[in-house]
C-alpha atoms as a PDB file:
ATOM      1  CA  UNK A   1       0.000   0.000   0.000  1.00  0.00           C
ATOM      2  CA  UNK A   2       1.122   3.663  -0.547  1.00  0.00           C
ATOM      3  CA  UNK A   3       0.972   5.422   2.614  1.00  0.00           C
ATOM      4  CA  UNK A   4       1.104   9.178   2.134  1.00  0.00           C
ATOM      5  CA  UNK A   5      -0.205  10.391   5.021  1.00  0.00           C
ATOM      6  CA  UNK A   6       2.371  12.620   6.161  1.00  0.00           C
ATOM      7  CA  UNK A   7       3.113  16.530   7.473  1.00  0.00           C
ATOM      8  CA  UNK A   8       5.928  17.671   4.007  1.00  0.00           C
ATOM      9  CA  UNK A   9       7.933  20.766   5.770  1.00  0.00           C
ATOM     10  CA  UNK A  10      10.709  20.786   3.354  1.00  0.00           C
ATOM     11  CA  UNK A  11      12.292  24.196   2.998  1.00  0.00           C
ATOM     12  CA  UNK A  12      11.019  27.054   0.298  1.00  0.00           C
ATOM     13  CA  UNK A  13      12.576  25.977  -2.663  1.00  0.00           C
ATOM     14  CA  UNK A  14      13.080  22.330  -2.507  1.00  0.00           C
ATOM     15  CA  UNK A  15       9.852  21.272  -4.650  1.00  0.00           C
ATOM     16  CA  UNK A  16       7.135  19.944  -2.305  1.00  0.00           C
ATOM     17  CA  UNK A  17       4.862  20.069  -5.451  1.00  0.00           C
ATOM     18  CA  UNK A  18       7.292  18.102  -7.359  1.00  0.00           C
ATOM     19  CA  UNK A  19       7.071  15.525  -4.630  1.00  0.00           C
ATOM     20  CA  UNK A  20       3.554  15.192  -4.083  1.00  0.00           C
ATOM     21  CA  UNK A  21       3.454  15.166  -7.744  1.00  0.00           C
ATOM     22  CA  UNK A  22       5.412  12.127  -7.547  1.00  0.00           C
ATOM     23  CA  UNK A  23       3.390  10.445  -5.097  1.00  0.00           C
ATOM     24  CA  UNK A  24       0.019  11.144  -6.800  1.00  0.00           C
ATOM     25  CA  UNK A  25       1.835   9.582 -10.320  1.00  0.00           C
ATOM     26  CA  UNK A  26       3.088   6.598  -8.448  1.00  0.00           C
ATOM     27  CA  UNK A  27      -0.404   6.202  -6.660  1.00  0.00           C
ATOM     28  CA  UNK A  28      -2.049   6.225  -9.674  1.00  0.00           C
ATOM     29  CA  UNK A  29       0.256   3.919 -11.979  1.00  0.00           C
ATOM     30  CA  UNK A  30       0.253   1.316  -9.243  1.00  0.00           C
ATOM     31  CA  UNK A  31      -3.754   1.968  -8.867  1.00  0.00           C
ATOM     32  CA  UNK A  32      -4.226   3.050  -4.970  1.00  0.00           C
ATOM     33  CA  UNK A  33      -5.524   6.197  -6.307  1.00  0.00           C
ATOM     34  CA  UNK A  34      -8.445   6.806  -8.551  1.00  0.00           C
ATOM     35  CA  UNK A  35      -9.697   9.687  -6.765  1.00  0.00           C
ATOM     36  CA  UNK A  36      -7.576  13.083  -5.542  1.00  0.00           C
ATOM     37  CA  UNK A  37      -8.136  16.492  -4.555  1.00  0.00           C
ATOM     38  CA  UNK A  38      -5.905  19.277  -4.111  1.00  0.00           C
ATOM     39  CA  UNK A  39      -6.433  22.596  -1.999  1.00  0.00           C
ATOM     40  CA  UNK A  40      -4.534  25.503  -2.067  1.00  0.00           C
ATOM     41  CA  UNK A  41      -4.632  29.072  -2.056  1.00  0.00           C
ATOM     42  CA  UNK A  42      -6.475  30.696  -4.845  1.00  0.00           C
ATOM     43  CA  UNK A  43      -3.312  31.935  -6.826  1.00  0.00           C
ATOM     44  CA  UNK A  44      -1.892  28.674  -6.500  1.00  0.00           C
ATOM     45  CA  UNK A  45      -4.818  26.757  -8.403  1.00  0.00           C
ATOM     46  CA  UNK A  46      -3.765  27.244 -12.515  1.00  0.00           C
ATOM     47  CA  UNK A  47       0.136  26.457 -11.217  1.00  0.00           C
ATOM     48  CA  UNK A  48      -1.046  23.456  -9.546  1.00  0.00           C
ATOM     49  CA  UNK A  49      -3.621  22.000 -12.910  1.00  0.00           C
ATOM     50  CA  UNK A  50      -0.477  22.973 -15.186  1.00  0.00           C
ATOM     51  CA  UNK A  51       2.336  21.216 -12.832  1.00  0.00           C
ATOM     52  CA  UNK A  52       0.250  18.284 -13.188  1.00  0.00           C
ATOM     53  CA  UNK A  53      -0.826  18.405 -16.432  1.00  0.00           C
ATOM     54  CA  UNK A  54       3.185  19.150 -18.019  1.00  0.00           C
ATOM     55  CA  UNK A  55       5.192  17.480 -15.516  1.00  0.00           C
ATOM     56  CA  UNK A  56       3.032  14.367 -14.568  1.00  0.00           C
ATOM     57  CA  UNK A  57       0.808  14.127 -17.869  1.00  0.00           C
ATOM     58  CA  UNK A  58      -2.476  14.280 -14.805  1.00  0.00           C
ATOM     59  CA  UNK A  59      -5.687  15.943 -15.995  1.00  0.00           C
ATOM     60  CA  UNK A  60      -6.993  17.735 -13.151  1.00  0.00           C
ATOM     61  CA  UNK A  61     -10.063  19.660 -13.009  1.00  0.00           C
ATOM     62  CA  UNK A  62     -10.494  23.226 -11.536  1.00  0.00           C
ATOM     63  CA  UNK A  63     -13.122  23.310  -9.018  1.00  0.00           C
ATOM     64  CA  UNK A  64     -15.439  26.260 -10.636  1.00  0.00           C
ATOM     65  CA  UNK A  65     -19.041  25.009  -8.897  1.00  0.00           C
ATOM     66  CA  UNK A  66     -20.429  22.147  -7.004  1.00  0.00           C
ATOM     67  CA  UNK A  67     -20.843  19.510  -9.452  1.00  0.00           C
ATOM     68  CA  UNK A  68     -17.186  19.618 -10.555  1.00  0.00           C
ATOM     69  CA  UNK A  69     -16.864  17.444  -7.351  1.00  0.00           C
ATOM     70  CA  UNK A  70     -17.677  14.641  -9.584  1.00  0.00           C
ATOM     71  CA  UNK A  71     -14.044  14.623 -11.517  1.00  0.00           C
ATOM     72  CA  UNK A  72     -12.086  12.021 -10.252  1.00  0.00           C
ATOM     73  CA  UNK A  73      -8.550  14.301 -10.508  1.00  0.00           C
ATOM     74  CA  UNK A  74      -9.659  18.228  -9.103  1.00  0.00           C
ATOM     75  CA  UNK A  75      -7.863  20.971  -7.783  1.00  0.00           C
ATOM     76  CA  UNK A  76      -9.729  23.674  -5.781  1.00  0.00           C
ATOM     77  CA  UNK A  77      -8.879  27.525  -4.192  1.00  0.00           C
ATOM     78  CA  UNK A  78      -9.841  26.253  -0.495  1.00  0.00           C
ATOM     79  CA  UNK A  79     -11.095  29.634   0.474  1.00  0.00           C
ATOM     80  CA  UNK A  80     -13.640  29.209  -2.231  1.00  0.00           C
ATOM     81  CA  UNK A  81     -14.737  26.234  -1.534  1.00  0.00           C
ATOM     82  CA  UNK A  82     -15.206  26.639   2.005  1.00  0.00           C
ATOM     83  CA  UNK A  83     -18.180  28.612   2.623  1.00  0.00           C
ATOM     84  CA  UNK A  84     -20.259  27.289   5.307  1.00  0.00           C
ATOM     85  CA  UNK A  85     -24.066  28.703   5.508  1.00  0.00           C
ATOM     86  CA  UNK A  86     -24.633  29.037   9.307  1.00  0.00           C
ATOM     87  CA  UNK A  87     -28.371  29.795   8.102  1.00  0.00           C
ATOM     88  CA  UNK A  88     -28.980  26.193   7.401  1.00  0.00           C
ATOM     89  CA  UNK A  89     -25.712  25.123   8.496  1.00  0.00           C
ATOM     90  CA  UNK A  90     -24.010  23.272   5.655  1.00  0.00           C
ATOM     91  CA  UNK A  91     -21.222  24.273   3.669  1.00  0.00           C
ATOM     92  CA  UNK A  92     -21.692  25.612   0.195  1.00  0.00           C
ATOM     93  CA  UNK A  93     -19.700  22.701  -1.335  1.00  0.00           C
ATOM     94  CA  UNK A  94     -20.841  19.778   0.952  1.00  0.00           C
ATOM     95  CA  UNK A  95     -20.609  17.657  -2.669  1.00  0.00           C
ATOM     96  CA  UNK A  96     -16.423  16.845  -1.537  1.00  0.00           C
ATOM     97  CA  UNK A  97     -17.639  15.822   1.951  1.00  0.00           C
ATOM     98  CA  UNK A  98     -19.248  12.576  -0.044  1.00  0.00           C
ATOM     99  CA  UNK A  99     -16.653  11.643  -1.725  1.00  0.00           C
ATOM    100  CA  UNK A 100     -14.198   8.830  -0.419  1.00  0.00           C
ATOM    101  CA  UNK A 101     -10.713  10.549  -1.373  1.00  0.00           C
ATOM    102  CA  UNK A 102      -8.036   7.920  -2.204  1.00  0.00           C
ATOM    103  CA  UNK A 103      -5.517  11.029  -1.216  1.00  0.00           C
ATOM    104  CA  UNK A 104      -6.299  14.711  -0.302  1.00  0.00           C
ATOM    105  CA  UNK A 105      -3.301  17.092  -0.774  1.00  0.00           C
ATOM    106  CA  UNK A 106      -3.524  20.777   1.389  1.00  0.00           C
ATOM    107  CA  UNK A 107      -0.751  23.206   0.387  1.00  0.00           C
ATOM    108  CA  UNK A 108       0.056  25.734   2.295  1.00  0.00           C
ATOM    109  CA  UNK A 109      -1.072  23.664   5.195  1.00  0.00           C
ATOM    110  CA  UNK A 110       0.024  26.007   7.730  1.00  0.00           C
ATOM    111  CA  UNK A 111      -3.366  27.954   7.211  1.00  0.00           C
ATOM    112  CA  UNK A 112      -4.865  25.103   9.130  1.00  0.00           C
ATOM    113  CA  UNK A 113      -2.928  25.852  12.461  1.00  0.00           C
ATOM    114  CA  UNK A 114      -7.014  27.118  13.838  1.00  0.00           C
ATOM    115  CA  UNK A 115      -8.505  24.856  14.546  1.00  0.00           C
ATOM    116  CA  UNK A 116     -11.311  26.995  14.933  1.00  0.00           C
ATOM    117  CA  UNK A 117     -11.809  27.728  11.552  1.00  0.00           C
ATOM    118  CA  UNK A 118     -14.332  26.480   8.913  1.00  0.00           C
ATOM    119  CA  UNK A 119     -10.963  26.141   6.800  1.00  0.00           C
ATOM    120  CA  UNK A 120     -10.089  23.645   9.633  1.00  0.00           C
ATOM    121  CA  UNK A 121     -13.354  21.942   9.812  1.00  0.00           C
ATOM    122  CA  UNK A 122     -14.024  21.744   5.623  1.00  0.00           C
ATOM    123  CA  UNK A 123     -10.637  20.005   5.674  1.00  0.00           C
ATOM    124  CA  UNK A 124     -11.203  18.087   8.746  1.00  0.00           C
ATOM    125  CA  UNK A 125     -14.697  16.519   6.932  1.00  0.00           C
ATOM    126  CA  UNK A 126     -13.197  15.295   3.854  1.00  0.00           C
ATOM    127  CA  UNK A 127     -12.900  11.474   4.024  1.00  0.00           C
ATOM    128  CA  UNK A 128      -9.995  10.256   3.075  1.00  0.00           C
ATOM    129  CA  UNK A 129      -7.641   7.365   2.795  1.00  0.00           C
ATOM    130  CA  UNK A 130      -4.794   9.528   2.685  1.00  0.00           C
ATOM    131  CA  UNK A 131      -3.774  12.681   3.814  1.00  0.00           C
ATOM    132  CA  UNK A 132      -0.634  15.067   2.547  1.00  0.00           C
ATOM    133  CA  UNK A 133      -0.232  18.214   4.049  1.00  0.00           C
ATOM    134  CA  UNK A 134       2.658  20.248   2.281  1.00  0.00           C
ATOM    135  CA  UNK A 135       4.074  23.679   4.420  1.00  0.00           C
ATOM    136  CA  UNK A 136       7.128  25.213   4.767  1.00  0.00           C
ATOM    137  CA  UNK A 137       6.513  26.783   8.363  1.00  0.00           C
ATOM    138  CA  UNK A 138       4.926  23.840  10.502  1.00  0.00           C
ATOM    139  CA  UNK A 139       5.384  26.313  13.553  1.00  0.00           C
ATOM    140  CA  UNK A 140       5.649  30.184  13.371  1.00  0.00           C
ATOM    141  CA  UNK A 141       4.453  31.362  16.203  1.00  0.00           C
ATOM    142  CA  UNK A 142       3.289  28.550  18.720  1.00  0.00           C
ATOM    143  CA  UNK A 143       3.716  25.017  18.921  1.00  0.00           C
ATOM    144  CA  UNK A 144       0.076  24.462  19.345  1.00  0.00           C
ATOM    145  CA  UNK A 145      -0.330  25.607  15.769  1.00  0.00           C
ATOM    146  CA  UNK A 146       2.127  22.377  14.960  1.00  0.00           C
ATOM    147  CA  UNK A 147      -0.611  20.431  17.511  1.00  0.00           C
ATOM    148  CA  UNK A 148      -3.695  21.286  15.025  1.00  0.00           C
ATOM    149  CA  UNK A 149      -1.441  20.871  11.960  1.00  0.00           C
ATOM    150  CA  UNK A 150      -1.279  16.977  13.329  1.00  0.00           C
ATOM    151  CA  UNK A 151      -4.308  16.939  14.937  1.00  0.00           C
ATOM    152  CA  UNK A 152      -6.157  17.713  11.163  1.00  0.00           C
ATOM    153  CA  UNK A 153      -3.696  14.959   9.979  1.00  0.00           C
ATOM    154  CA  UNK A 154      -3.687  12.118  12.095  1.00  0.00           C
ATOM    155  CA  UNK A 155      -6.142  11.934  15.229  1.00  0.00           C
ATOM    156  CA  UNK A 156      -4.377  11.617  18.667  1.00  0.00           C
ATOM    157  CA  UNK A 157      -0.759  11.373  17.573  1.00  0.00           C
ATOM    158  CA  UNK A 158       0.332  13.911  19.923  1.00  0.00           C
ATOM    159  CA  UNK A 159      -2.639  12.784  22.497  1.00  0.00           C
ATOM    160  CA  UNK A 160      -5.249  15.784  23.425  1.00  0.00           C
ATOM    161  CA  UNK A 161      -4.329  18.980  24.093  1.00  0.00           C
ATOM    162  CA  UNK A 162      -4.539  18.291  27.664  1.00  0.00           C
ATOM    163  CA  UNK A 163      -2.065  15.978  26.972  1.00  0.00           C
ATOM    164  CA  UNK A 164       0.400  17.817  24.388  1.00  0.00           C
ATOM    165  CA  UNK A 165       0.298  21.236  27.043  1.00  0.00           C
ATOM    166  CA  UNK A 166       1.136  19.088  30.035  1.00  0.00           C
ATOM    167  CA  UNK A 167       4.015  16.659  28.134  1.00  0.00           C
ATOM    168  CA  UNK A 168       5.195  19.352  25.630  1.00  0.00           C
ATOM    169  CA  UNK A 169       4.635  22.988  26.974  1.00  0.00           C
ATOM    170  CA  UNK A 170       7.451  24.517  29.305  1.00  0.00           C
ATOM    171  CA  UNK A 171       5.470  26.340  31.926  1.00  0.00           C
ATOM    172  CA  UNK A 172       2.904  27.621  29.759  1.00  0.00           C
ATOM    173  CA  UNK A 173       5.038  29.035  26.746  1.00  0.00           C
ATOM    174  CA  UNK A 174       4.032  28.518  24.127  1.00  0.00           C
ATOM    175  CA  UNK A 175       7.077  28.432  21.619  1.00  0.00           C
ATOM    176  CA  UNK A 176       9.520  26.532  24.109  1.00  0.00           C
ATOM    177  CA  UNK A 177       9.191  22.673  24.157  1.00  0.00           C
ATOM    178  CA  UNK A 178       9.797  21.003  27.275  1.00  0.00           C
ATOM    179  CA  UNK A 179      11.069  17.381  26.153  1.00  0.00           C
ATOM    180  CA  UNK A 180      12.300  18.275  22.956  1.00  0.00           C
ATOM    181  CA  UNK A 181      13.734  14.771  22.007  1.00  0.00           C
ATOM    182  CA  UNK A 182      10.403  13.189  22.105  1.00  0.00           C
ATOM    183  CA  UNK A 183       8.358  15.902  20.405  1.00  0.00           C
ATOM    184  CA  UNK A 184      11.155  15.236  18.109  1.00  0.00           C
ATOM    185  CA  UNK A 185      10.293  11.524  17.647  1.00  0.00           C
ATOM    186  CA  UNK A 186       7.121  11.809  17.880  1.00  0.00           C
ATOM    187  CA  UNK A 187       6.811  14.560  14.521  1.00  0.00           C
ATOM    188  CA  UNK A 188       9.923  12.207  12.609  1.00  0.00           C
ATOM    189  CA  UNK A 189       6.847   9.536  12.795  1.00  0.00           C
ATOM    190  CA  UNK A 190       4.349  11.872  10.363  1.00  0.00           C
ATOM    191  CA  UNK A 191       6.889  14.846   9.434  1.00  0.00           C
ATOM    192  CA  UNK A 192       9.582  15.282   6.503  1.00  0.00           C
ATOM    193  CA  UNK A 193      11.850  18.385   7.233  1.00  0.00           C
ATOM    194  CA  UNK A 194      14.882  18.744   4.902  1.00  0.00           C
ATOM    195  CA  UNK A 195      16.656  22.128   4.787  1.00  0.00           C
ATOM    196  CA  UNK A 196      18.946  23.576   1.705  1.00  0.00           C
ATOM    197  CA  UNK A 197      22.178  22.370   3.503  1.00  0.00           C
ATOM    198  CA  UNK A 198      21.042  18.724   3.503  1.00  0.00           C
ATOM    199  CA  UNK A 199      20.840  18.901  -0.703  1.00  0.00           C
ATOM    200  CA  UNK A 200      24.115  19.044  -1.356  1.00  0.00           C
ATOM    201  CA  UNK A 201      23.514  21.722  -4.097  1.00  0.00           C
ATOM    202  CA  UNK A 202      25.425  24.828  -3.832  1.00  0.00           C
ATOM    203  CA  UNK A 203      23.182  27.672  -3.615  1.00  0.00           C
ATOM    204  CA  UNK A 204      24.636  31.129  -4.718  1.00  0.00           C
ATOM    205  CA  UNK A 205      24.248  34.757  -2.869  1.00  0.00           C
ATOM    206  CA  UNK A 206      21.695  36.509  -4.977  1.00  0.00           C
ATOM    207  CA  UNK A 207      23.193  39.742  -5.206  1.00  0.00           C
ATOM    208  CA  UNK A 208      20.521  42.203  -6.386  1.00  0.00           C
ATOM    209  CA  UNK A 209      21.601  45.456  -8.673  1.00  0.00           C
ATOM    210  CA  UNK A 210      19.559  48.577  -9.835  1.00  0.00           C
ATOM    211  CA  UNK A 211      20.953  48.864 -13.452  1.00  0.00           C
ATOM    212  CA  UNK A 212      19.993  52.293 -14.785  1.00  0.00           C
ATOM    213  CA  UNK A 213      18.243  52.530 -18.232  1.00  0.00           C
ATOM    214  CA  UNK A 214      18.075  55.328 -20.579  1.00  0.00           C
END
């Protein structure tokens, strides 16, 4: 089985979409996936359908209403398709809560670190088999951020929040870990992190110039 549920926190730069790219081609060759969605921010979506389309030869379809929910392959600006109607309280596009997703992809991911959000909660209904999130900033400001980054991802891995601020937070602050070897552990379990020194490739200084033209 292809398991690609997983938190991908490689560095700007270092081709998450490539990657998940990769994993949606393999999925699909070896047949574990024959039905994927992709969310990301709105000026993402065309880069997304045309990374696909040129670099894995994978027809996806841009989610423009409710009934494109249908396409087996789509790609959708999440903070379109998340509008919930407290009125009658559904969301808008409750058509991609009943589908059974063989893989959901969420760039960006780190606009899920709210869980009080109905970003969080249109994400947290999809049903899926398996779950990508792609960010390059896991944590910015507070670690319970990275807590509701794996809590959307895979329930209970870091216990309940009870748990995580009584094991994990130093006295209340929030950006200081107390056992930092086992938070450690416990995010290599779910979480890729690889940084520009890792690659080997030899990055040069940009070195920007005004160059005067008359």
């Amino acid at each position: 089985d292809l398991n690609a549920t997983a938190l991908l926190a490689d560095e700007v730069g270092l081709g998450k979409t490539i990657t998940a790219g990769m994993v949606v081609k393999e999925g699909v060759i070896r047949g574990f996936l024959k039905k994927v969605v992709i969310l990301c921010p709105p000026s993402l979506v065309d880069q997304w359908r045309q990374e696909m389309s040129e670099k894995f030869d994978l027809d996806f379809v841009i989610v423009e209403s409710e009934k494109d929910w249908d396409n087996d392959f789509v790609v959708a600006s999440i903070d379109r398709v998340k509008n919930f109607n407290r009125k009658v309280g559904k969301f808008r596009h409750e058509a991609a809560h009943k589908v059974s997703w063989d893989l959901v992809i969420v760039d960006e991911a780190h606009k899920l670190k709210e869980r009080n959000t109905v970003r969080w909660r249109f994400v947290d209904r999809l049903r899926k088999k398996r779950f990508l999130l792609l960010t390059a900033t896991p944590f910015q400001n507070d670690l319970l951020e990275l807590y509701n980054l794996l809590h959307i991802l895979k329930r209970g891995h870091l216990g309940t929040l009870k748990e995580f601020r009584s094991k994990f937070l130093y006295k209340g602050n929030k950006r200081h870990p107390l056992n930092p070897l086992e938070l450690k552990k416990k995010l290599e379990e779910v979480m890729v992190r690889r940084v520009r020194a890792e690659t080997g490739v030899n990055y040069k200084s940009r070195i920007p110039v005004i160059v005067t033209v008359e």
